[in-house]
N, C-alpha and C. Protein backbone atom coordinates (compact mmCIF):
# COMPACT_ATOMS: atom_id res chain seq x y z
N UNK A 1 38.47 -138.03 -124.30
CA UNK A 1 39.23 -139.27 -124.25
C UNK A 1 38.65 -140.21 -125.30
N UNK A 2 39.08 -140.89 -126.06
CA UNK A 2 39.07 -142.15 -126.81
C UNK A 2 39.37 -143.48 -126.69
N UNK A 3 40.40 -144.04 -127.18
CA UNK A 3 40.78 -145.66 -126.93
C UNK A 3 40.69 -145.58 -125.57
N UNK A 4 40.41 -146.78 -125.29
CA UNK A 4 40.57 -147.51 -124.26
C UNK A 4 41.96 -148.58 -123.94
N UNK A 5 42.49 -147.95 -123.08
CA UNK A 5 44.12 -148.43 -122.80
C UNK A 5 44.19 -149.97 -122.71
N UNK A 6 45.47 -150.27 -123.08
CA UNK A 6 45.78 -151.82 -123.05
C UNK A 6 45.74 -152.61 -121.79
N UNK A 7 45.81 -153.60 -121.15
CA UNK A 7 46.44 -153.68 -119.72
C UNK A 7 47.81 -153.65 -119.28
N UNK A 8 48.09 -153.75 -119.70
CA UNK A 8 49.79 -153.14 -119.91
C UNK A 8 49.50 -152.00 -119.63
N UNK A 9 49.28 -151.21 -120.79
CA UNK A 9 49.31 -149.60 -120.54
C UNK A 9 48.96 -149.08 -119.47
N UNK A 10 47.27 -149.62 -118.99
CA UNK A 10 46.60 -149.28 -117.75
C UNK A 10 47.90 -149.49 -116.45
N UNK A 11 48.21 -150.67 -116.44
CA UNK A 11 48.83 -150.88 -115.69
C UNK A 11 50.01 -150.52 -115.08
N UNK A 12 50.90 -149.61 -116.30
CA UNK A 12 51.83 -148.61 -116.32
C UNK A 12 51.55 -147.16 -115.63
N UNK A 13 50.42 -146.82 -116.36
CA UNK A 13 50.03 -145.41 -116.01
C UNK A 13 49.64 -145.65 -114.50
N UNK A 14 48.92 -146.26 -114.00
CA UNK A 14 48.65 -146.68 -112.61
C UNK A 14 49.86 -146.86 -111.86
N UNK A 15 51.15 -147.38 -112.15
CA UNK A 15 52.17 -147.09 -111.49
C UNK A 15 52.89 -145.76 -111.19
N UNK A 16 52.78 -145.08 -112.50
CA UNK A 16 53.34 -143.41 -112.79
C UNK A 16 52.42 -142.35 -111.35
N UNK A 17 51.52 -143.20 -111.47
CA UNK A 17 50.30 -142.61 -110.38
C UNK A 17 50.33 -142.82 -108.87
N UNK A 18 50.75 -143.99 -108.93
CA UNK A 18 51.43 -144.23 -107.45
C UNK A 18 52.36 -143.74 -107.03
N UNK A 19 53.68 -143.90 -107.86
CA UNK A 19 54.67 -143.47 -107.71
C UNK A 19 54.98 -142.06 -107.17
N UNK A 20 53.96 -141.52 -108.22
CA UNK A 20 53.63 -140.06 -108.12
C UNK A 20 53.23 -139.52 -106.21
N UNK A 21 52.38 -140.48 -105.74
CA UNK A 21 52.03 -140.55 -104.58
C UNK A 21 53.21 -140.80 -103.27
N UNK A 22 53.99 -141.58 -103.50
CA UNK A 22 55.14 -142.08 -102.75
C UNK A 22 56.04 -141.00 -102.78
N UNK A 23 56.44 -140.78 -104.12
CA UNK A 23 57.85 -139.59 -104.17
C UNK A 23 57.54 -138.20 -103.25
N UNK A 24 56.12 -137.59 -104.14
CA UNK A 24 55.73 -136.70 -103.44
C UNK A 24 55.55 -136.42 -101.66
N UNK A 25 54.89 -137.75 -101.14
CA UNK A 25 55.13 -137.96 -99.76
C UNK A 25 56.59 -137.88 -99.18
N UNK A 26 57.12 -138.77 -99.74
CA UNK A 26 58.49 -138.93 -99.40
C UNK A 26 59.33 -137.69 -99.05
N UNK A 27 59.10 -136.80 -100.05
CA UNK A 27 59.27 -135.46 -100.37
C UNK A 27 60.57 -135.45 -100.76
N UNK A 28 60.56 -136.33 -101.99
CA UNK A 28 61.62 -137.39 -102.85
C UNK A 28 61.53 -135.94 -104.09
N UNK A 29 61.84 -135.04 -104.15
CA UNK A 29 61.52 -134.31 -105.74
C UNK A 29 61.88 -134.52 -106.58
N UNK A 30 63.17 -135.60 -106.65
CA UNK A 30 64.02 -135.64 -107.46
C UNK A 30 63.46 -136.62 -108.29
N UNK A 31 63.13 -138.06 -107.77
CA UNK A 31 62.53 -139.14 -107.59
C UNK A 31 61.03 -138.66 -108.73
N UNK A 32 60.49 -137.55 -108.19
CA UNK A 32 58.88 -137.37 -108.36
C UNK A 32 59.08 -136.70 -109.91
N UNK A 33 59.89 -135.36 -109.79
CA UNK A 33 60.46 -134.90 -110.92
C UNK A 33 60.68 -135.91 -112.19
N UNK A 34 61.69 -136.86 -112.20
CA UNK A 34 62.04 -137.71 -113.16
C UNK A 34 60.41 -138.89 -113.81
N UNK A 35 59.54 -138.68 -113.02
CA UNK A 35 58.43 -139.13 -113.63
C UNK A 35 57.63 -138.21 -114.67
N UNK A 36 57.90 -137.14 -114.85
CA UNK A 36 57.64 -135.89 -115.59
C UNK A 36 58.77 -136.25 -116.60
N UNK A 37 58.35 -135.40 -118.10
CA UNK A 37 58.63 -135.06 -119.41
C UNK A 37 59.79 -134.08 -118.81
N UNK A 38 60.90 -133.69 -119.78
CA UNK A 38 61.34 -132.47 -119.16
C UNK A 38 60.98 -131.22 -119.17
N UNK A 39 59.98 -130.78 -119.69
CA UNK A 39 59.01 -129.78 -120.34
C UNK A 39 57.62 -129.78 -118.93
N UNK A 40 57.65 -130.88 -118.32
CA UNK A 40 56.79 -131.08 -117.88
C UNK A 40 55.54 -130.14 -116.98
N UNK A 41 54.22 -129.35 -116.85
CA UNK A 41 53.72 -128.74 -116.05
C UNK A 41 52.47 -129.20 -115.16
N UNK A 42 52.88 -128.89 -114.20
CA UNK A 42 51.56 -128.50 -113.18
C UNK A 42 51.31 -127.40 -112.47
N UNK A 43 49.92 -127.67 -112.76
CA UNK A 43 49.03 -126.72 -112.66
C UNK A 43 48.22 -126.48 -111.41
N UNK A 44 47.57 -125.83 -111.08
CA UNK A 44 46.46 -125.48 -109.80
C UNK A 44 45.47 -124.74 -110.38
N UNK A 45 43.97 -125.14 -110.29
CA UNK A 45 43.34 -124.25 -111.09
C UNK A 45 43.39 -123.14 -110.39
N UNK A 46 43.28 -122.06 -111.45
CA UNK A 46 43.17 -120.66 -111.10
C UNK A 46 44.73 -119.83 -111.37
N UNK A 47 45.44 -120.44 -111.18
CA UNK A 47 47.10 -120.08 -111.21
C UNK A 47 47.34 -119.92 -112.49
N UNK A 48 47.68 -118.57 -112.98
CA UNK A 48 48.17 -117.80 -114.11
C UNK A 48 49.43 -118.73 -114.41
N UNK A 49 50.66 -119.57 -113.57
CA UNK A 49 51.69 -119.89 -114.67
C UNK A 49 51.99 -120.86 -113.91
N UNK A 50 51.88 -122.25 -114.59
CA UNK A 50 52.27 -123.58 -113.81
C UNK A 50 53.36 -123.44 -113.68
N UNK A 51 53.87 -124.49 -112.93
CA UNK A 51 54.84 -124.68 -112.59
C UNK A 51 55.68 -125.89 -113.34
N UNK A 52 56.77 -125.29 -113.97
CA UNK A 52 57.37 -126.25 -115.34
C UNK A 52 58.49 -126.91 -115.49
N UNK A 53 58.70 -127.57 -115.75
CA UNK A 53 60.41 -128.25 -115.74
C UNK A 53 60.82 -128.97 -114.63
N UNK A 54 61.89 -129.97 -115.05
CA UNK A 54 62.00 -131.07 -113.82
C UNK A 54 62.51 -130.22 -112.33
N UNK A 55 63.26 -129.21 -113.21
CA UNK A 55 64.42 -129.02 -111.91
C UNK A 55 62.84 -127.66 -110.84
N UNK A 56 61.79 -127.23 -111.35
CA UNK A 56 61.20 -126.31 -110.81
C UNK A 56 59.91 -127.25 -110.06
N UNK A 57 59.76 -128.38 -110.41
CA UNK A 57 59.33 -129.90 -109.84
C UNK A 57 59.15 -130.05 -108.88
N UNK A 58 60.57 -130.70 -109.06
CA UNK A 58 61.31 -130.97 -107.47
C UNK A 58 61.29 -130.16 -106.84
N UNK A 59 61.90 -129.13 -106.89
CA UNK A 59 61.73 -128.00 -106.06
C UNK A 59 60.06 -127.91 -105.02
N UNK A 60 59.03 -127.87 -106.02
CA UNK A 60 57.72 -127.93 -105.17
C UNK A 60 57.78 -128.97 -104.60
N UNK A 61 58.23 -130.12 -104.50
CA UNK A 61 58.12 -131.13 -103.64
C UNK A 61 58.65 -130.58 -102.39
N UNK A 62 60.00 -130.75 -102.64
CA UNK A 62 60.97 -130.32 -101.29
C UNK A 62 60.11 -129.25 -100.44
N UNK A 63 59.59 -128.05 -101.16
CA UNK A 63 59.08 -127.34 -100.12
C UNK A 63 57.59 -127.82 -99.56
N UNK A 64 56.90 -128.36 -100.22
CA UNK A 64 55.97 -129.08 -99.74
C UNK A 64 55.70 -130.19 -98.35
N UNK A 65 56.94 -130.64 -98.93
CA UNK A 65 57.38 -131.33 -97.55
C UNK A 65 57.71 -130.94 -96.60
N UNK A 66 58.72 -129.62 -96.63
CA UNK A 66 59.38 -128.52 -95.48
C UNK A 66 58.35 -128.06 -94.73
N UNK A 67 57.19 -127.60 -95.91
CA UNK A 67 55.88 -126.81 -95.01
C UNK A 67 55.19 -127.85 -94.16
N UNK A 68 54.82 -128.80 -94.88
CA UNK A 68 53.57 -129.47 -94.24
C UNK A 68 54.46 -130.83 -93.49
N UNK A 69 56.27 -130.78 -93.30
CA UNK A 69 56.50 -131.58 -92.01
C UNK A 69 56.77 -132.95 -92.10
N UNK A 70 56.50 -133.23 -93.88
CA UNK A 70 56.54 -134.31 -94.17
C UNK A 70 55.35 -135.28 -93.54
N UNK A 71 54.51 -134.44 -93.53
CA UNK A 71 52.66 -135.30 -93.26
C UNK A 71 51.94 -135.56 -94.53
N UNK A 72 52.41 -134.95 -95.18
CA UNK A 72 51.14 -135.20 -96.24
C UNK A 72 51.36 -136.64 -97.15
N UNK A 73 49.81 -137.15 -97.27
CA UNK A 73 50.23 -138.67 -98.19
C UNK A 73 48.51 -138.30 -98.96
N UNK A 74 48.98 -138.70 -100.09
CA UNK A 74 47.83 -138.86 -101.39
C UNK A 74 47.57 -140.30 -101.63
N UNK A 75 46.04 -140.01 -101.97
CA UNK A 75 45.39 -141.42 -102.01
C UNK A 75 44.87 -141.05 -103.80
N UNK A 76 45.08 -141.88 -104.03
CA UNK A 76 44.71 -141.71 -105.50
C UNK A 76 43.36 -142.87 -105.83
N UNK A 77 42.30 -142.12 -106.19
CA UNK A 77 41.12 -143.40 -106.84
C UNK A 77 40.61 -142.83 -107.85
N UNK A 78 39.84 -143.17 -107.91
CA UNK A 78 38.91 -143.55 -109.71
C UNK A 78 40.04 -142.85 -111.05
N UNK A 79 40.71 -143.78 -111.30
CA UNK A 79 41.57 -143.32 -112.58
C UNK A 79 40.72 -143.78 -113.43
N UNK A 80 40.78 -143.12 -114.67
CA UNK A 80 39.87 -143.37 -115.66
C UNK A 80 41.05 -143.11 -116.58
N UNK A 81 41.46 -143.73 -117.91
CA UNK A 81 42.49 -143.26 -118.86
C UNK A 81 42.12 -143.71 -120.62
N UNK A 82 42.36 -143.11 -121.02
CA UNK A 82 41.92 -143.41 -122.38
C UNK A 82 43.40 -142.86 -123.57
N UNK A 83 43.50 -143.83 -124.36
CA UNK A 83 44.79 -143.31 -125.33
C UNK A 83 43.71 -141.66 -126.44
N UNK A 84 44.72 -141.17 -126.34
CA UNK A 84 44.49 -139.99 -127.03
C UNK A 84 44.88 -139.33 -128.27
N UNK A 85 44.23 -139.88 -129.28
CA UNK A 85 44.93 -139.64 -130.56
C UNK A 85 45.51 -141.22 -131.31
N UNK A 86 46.41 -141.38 -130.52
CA UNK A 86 47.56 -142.30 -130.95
C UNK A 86 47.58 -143.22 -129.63
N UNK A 87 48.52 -144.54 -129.38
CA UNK A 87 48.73 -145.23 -128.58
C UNK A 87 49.93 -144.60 -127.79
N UNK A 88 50.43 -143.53 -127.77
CA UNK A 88 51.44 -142.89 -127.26
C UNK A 88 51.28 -142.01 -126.21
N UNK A 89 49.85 -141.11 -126.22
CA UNK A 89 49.88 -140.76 -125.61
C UNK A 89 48.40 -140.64 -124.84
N UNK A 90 48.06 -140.36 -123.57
CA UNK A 90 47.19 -140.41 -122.82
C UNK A 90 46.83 -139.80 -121.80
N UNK A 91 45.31 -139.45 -122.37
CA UNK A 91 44.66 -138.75 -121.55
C UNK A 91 44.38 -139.36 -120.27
N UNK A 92 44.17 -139.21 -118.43
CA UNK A 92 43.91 -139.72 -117.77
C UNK A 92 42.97 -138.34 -116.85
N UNK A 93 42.08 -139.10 -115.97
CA UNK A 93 41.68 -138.48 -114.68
C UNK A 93 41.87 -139.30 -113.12
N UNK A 94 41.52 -138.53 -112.13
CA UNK A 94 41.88 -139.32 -110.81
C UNK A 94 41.17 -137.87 -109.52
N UNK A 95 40.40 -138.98 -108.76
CA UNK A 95 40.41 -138.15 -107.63
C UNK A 95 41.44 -138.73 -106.60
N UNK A 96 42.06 -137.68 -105.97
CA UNK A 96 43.01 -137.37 -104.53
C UNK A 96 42.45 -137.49 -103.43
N UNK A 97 42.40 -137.66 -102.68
CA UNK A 97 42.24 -137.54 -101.19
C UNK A 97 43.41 -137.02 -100.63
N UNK A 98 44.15 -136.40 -100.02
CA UNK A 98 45.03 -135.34 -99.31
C UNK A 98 44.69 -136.05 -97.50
N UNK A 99 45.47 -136.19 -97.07
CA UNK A 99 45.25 -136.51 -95.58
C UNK A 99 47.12 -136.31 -94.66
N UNK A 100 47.01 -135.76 -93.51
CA UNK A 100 48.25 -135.24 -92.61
C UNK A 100 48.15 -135.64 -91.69
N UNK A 101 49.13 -136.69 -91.45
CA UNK A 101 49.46 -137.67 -90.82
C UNK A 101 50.14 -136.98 -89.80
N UNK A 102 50.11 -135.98 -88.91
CA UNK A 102 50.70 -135.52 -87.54
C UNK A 102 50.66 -136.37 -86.48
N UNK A 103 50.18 -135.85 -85.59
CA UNK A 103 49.90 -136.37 -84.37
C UNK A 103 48.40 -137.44 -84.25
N UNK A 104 47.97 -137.12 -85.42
CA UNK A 104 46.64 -137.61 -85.89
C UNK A 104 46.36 -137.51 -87.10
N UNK A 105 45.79 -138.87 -87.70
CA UNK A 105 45.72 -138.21 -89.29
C UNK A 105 44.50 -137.61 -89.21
N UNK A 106 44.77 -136.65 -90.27
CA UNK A 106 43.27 -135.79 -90.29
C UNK A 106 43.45 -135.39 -91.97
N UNK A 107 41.74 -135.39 -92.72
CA UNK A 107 41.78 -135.07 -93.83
C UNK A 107 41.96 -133.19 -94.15
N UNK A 108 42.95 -133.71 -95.13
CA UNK A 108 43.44 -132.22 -95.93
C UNK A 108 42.65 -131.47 -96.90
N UNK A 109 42.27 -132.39 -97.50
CA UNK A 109 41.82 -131.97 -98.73
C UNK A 109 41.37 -133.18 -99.90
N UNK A 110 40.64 -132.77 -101.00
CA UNK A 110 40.40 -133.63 -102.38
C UNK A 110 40.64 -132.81 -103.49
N UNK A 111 41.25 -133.43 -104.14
CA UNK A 111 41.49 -133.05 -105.41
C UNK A 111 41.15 -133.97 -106.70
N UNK A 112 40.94 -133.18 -107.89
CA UNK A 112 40.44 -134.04 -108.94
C UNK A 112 41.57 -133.56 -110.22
N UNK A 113 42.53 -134.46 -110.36
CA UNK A 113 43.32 -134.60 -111.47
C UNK A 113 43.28 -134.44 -112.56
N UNK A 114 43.35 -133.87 -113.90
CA UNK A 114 43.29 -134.06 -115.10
C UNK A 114 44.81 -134.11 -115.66
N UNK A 115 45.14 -135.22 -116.33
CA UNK A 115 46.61 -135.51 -116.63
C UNK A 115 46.79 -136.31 -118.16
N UNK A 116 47.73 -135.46 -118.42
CA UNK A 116 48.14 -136.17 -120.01
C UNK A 116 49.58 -136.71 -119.67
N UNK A 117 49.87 -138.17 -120.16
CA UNK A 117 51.23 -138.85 -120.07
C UNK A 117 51.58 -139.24 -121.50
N UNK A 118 52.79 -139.20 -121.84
CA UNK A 118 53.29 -139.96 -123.34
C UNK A 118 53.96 -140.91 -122.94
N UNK A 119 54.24 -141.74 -123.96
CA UNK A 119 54.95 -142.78 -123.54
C UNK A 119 56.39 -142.04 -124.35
N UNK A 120 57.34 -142.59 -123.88
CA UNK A 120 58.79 -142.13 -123.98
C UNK A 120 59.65 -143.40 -123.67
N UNK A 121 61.15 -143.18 -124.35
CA UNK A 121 62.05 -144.46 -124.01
C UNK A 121 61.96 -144.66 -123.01
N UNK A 122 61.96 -144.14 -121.90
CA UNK A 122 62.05 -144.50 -120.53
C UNK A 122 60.80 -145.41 -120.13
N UNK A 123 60.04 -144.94 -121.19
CA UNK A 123 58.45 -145.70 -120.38
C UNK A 123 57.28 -144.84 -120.03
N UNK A 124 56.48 -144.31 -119.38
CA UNK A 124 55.19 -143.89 -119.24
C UNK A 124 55.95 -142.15 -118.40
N UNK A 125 55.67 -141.01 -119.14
CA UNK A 125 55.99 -140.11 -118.11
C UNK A 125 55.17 -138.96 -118.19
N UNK A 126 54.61 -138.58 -117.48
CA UNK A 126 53.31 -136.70 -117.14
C UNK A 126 53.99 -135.95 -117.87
N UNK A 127 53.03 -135.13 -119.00
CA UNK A 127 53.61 -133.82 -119.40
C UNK A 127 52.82 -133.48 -118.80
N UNK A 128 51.68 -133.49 -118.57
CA UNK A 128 50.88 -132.36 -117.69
C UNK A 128 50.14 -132.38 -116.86
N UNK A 129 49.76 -131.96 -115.60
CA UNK A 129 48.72 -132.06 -114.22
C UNK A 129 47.75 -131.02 -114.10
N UNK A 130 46.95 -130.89 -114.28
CA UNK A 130 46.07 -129.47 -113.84
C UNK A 130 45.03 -130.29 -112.80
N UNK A 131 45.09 -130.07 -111.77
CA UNK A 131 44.54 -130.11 -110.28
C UNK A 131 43.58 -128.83 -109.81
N UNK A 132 42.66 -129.38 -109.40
CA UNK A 132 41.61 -128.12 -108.63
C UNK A 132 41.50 -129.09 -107.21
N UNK A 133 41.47 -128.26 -105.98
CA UNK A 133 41.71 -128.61 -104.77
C UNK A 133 40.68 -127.98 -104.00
N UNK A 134 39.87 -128.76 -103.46
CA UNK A 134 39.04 -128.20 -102.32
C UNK A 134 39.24 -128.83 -100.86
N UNK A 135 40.03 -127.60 -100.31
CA UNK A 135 40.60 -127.84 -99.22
C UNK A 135 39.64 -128.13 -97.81
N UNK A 136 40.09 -128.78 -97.03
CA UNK A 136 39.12 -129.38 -96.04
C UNK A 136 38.99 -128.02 -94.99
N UNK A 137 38.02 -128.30 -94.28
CA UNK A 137 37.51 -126.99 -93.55
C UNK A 137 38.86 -126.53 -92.31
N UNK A 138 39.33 -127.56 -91.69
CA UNK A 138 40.50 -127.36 -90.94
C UNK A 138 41.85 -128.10 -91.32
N UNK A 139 42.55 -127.69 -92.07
CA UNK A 139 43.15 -128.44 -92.44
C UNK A 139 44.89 -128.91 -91.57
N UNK A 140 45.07 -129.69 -91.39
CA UNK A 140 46.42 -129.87 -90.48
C UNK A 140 47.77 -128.54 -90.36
């Protein structure tokens, strides 16, 4: 990482990040999708072929939500972001917290983010997520 983001910028990408958090809960894919590039991938470490494109996105949302019941909500902290190259585009990190809100919330999991966003007409959007997840010992 390099520059150090504007407040503006910071303040953008920190929304893309929330947002990211809400849609996904919501189990909004469509919503979560359109914050992505159309090219866009995520990743899981270890996984031979991310998962790419708006419409294959959404899709992981929706079932995400189907499986886990619509419990799951992400906590997003320590973003760290730096412009990369150019003022266009940007490198970021973030740890997750994962927690399933059933009958009781109980923690899921943490994850640690590595994410590149460009800026685009629309405004701030993820080309890429690569996530490593260490799942909690019992998880909901």
């Amino acid at each position: 990482m390099s520059g150090r983001l504007s407040t503006e910028d910071m303040f953008a990408v920190q929304e893309v990040l929330a947002l990211y958090n809400w849609h996904f809960d919501a189990g909004d894919g469509d919503s979560w999708a359109s914050l992505w590039t159309e090219d866009g991938e995520f990743g899981r470490g270890g996984e031979s072929v991310p998962t790419q494109g708006r419409k294959a996105l959404a899709a992981l949302v929706k079932g995400a939500f189907e499986t886990y019941g619509g419990g799951i909500r992400h906590h997003t902290t320590d973003i760290i972001a730096a412009y990369d190259g150019d003022q266009d585009t940007v490198q970021a990190k973030a740890h997750l917290l994962v927690t399933h809100w059933g009958d009781k919330a109980k923690f899921f999991g943490a994850t640690h983010a590595k994410l590149k966003l460009v800026r685009t007409s629309e405004g701030w959007k993820i080309r890429s997520n690569t996530i490593s997840i260490t799942p909690a010992d019992n998880p909901a």
